[in-house]
N, C-alpha and C. Protein backbone atom coordinates (compact mmCIF):
# COMPACT_ATOMS: atom_id res chain seq x y z
N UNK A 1 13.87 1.83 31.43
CA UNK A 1 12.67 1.04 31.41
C UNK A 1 11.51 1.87 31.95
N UNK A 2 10.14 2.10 31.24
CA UNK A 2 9.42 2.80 31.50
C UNK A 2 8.14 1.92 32.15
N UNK A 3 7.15 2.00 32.96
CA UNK A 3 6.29 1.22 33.04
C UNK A 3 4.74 1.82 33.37
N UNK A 4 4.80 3.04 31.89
CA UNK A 4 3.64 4.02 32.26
C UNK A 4 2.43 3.22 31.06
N UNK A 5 1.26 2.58 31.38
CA UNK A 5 0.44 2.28 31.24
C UNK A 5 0.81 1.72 29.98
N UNK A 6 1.62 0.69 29.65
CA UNK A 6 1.88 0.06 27.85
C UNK A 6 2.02 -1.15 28.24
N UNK A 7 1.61 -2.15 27.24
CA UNK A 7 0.93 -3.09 27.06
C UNK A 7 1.00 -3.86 25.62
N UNK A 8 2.54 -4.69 25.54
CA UNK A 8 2.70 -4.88 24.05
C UNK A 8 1.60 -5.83 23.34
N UNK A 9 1.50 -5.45 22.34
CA UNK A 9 -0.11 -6.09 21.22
C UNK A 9 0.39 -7.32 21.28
N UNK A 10 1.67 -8.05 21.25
CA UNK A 10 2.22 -9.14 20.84
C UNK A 10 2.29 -10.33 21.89
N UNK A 11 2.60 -9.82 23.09
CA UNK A 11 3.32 -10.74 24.51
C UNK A 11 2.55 -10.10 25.85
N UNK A 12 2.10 -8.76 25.54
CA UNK A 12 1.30 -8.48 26.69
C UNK A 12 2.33 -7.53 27.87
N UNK A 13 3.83 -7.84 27.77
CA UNK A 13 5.01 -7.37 28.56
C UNK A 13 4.77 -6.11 28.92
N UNK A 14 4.82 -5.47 30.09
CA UNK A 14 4.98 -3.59 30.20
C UNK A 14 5.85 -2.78 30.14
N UNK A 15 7.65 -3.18 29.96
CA UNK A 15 8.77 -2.61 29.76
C UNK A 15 8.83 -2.54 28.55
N UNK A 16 9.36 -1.46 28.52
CA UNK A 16 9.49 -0.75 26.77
C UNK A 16 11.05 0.45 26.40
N UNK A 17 10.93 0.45 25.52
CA UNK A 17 12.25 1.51 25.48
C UNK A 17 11.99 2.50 24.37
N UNK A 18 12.27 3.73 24.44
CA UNK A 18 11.90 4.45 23.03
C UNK A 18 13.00 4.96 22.65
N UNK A 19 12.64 5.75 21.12
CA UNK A 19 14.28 6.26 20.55
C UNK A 19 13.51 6.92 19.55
N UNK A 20 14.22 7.74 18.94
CA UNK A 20 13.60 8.58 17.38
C UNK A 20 14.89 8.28 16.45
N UNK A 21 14.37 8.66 15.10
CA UNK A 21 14.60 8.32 14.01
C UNK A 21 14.42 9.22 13.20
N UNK A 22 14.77 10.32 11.98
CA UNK A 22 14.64 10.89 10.94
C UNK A 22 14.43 10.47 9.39
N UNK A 23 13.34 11.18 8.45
CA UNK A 23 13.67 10.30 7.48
C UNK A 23 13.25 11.53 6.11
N UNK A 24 13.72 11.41 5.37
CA UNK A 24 13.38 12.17 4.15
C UNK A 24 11.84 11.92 3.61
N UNK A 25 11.65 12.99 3.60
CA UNK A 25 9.51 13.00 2.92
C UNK A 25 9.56 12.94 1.70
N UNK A 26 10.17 13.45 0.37
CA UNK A 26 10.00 13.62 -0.65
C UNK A 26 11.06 13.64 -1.25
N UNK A 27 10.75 13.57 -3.01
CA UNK A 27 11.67 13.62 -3.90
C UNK A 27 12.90 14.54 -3.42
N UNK A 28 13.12 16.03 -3.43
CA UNK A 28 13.54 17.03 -3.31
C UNK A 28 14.52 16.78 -2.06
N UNK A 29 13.78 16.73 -0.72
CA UNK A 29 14.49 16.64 -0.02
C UNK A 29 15.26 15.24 0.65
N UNK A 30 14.87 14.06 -0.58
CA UNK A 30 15.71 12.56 -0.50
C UNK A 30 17.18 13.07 -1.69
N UNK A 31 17.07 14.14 -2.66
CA UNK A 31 18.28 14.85 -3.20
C UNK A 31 19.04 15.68 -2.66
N UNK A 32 18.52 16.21 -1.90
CA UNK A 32 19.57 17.44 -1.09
C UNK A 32 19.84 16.68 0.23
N UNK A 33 19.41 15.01 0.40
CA UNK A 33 19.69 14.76 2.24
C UNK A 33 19.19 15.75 3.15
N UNK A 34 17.88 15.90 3.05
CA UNK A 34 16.83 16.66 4.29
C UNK A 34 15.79 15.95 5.02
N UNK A 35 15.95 15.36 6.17
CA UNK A 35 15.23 14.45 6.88
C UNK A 35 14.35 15.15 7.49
N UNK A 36 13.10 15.66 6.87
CA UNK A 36 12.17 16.30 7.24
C UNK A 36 10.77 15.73 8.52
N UNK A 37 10.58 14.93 8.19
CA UNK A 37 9.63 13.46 8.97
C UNK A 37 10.55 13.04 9.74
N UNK A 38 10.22 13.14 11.19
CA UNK A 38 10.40 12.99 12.40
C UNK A 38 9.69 11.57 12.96
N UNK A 39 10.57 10.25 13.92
CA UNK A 39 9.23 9.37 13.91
C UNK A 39 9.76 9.42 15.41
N UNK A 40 9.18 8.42 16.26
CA UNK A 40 9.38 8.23 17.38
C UNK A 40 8.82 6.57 17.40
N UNK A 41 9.60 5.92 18.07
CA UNK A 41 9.68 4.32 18.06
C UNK A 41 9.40 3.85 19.95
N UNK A 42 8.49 2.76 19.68
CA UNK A 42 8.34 2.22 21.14
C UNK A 42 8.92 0.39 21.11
N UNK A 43 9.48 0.63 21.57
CA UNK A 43 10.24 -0.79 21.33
C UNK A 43 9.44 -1.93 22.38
N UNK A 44 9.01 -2.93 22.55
CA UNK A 44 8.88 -3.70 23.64
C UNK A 44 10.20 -4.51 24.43
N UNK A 45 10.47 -4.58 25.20
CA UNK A 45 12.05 -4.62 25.66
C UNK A 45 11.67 -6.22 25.71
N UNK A 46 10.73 -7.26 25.44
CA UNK A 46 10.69 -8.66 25.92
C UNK A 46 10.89 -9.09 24.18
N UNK A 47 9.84 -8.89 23.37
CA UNK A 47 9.82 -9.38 21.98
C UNK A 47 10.65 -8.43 21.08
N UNK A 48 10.69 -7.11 21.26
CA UNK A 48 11.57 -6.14 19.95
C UNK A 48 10.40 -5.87 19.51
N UNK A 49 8.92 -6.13 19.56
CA UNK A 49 7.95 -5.38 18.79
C UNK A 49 8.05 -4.13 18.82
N UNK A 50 7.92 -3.47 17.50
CA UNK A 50 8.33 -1.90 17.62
C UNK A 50 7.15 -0.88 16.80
N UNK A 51 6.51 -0.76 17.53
CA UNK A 51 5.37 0.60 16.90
C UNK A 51 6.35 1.75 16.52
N UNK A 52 5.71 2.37 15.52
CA UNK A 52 6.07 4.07 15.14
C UNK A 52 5.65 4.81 14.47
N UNK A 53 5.69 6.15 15.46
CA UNK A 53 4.66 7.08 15.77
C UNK A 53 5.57 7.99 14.83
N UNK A 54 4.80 8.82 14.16
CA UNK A 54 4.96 10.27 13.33
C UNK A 54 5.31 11.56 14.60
N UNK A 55 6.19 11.97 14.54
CA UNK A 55 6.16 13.00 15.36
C UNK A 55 6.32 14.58 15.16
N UNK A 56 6.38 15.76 15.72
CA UNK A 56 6.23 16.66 15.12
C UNK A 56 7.55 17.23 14.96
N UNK A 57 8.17 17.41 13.63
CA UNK A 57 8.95 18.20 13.30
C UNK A 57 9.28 19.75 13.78
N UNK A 58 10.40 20.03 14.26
CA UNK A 58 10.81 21.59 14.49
C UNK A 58 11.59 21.96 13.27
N UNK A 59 11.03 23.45 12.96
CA UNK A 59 12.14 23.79 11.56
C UNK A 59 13.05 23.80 11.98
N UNK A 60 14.03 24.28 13.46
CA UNK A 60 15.16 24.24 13.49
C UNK A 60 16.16 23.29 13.53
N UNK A 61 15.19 21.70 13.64
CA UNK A 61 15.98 20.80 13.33
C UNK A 61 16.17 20.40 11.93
N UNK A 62 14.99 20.96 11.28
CA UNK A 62 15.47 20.79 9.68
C UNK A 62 16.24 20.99 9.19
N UNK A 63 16.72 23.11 9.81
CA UNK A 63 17.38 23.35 9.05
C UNK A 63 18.86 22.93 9.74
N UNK A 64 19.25 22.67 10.82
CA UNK A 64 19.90 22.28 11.18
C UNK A 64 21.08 20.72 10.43
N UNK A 65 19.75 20.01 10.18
CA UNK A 65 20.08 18.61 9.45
C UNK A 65 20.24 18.98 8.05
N UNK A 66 20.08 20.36 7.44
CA UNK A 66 20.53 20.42 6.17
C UNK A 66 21.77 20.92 5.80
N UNK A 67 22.43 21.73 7.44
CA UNK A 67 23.72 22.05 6.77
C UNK A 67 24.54 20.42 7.65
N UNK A 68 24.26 19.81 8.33
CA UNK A 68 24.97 19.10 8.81
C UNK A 68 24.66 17.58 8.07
N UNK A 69 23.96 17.76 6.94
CA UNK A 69 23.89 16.27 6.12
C UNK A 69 23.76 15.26 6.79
């Protein structure tokens, strides 16, 4: 539980939880299973309202996620 300056749009609550997520950008790499787009999720821990943020990709997790599918 974090309680650094957040403020859900929905209920107003300040506990939150985060987590990331991967997802394929394009044709090409939704065929070969390459989850290029990186997001990052803020959950509100009272309602489940969940913002998500774009985050910045490392190639080595790309290439990483391409031999490990």
């Amino acid at each position: 539980m974090n309680r650094l300056n957040y403020h859900c749009p929905k209920c107003q609550n300040t506990q939150y939880e985060t987590d990331q997520f991967r997802a394929a950008g394009g044709f090409w790499t939704k065929v070969f299973n390459i989850q290029t787009k990186k997001f990052t999720t803020v959950i509100c821990s009272r309602c489940r309202y969940t913002e998500i943020y774009q985050a910045d990709s490392s190639m080595l997790g790309n290439i990483f996620d391409f031999f490990v599918g």
